[in-house]
C-alpha atoms as a PDB file:
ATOM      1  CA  UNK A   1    -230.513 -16.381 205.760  1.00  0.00           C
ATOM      2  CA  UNK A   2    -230.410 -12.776 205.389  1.00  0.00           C
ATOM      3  CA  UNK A   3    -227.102 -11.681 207.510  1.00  0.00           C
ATOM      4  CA  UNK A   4    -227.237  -8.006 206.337  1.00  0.00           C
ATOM      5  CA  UNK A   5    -229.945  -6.631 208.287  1.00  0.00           C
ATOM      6  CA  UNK A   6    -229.378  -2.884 206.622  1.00  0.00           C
ATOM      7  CA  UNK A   7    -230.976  -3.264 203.236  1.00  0.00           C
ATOM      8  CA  UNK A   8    -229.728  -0.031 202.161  1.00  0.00           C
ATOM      9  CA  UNK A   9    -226.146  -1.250 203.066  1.00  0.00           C
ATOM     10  CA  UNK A  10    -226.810  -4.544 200.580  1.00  0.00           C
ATOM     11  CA  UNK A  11    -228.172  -2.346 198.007  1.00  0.00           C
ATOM     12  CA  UNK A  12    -225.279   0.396 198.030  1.00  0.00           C
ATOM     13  CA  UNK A  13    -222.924  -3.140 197.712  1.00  0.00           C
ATOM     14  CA  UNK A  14    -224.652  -4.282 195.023  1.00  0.00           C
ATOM     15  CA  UNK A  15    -223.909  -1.365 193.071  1.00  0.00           C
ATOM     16  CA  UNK A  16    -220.788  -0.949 193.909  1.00  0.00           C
ATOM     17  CA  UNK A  17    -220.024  -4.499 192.686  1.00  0.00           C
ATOM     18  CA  UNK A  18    -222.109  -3.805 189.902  1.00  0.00           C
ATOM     19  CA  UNK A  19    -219.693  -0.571 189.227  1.00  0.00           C
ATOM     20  CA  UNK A  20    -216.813  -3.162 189.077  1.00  0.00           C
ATOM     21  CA  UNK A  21    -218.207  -5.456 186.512  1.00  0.00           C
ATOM     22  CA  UNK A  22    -218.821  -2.689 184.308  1.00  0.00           C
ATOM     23  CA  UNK A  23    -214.937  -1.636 184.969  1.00  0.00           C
ATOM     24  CA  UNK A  24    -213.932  -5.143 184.157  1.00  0.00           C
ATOM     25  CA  UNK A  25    -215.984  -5.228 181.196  1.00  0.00           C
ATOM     26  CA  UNK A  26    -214.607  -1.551 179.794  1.00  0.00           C
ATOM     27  CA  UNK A  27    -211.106  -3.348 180.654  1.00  0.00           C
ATOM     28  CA  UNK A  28    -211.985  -6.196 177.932  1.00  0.00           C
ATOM     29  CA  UNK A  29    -213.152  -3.562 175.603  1.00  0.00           C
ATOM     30  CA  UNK A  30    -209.432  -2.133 176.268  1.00  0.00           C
ATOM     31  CA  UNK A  31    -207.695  -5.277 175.524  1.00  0.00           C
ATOM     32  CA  UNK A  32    -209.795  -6.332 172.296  1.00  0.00           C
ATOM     33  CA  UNK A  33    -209.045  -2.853 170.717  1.00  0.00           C
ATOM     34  CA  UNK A  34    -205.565  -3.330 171.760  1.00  0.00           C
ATOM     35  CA  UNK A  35    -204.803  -0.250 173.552  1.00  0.00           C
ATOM     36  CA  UNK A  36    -201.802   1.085 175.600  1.00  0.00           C
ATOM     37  CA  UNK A  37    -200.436  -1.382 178.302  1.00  0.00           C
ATOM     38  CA  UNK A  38    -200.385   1.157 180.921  1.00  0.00           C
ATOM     39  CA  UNK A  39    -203.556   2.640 179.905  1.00  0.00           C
ATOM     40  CA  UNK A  40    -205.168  -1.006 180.956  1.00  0.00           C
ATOM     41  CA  UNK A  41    -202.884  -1.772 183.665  1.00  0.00           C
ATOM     42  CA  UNK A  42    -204.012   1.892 185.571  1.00  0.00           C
ATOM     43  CA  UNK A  43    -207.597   0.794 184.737  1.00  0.00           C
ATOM     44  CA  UNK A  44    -206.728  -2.933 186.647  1.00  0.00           C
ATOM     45  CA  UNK A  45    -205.595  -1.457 189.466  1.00  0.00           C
ATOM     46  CA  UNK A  46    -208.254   0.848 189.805  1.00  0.00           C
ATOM     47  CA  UNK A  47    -210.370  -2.147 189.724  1.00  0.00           C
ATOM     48  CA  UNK A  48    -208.192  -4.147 192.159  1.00  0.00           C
ATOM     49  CA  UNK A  49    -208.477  -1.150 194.691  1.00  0.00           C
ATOM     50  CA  UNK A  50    -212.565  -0.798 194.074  1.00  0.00           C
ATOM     51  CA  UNK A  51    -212.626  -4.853 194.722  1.00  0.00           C
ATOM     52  CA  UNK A  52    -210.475  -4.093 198.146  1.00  0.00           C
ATOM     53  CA  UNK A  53    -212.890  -1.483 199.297  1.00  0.00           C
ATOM     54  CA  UNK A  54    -215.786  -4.042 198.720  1.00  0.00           C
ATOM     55  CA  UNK A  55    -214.342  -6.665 200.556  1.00  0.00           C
ATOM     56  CA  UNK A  56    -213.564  -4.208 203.492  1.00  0.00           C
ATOM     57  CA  UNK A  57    -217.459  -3.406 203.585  1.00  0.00           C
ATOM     58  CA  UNK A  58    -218.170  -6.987 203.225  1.00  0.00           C
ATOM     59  CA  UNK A  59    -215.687  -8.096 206.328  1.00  0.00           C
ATOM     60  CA  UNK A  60    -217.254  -5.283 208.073  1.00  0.00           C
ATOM     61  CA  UNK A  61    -220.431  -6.046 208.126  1.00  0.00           C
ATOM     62  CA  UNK A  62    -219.582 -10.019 208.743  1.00  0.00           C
ATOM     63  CA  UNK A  63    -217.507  -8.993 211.914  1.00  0.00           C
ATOM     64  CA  UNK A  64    -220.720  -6.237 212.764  1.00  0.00           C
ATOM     65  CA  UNK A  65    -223.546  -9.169 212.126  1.00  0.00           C
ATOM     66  CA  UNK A  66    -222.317 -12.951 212.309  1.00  0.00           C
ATOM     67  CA  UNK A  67    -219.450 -12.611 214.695  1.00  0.00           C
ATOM     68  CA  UNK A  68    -221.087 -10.187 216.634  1.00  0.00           C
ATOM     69  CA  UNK A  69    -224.246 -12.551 217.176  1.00  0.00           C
ATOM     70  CA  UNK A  70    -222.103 -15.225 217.779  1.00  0.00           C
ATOM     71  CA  UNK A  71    -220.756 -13.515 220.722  1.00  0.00           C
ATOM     72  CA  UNK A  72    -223.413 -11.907 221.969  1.00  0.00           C
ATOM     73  CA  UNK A  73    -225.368 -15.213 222.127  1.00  0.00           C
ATOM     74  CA  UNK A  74    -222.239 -16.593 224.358  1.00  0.00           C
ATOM     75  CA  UNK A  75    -221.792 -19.618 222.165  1.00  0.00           C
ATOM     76  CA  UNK A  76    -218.036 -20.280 222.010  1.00  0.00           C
ATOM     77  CA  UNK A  77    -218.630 -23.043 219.369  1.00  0.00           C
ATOM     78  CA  UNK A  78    -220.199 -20.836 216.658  1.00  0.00           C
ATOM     79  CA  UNK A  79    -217.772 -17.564 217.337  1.00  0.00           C
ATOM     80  CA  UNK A  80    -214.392 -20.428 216.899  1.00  0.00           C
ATOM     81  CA  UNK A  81    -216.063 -20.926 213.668  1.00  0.00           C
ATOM     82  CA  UNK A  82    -216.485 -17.934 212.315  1.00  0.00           C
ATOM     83  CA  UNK A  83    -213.286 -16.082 213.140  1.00  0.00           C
ATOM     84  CA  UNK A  84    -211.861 -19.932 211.750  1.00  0.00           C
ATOM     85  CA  UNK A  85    -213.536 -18.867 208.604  1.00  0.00           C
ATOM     86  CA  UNK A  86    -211.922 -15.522 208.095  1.00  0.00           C
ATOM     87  CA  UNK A  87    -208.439 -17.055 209.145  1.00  0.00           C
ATOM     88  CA  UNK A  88    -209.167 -19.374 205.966  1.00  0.00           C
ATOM     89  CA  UNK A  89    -210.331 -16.972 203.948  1.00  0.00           C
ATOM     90  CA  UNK A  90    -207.421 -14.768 204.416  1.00  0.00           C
ATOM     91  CA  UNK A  91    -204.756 -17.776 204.499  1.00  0.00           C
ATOM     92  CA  UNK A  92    -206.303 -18.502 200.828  1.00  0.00           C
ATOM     93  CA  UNK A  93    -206.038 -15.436 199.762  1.00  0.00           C
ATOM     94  CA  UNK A  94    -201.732 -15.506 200.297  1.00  0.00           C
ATOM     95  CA  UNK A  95    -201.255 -18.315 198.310  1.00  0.00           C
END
């Protein structure tokens, strides 16, 4: 089921994630020719921030599609469900 109707929004995520795993892989590069700790930590957290900006589009455009259309239809059932999702999600994420 396609639930981003904005192909141009997928594609510009795609990339972006695609951005990432070419930070994460330039990270292992760091690691197996053993350079500075900080040096790799800064590049980690510049990951971890790039990952945080991708899940904020992500979310965005789940709360702008699914939930939306879940209210919008009026079904009370589905729109429990979904916000119950994201409450998971997040209460996952803290552990």
């Amino acid at each position: 089921m396609d639930h981003d109707h904005e192909p141009e929004r997928r594609e510009a995520k795609v990339k972006r994630l695609n951005r990432i795993a070419g930070q994460v892989q330039g990270v292992a590069r760091m690691v197996a020719e053993d350079r500075y700790c900080i040096d790799v930590l800064t590049q980690v957290q510049a990951i971890k921030a790039a990952l945080a900006r991708a899940e904020a589009e992500i979310l965005r455009d789940h709360a702008a599609h699914c939930v939306h259309e879940a209210i919008r239809a009026g079904d009370a059932q589905a729109t429990r469900q979904k916000l119950d999702e994201l409450v998971d999600l997040f209460d996952r994420a803290r552990r």
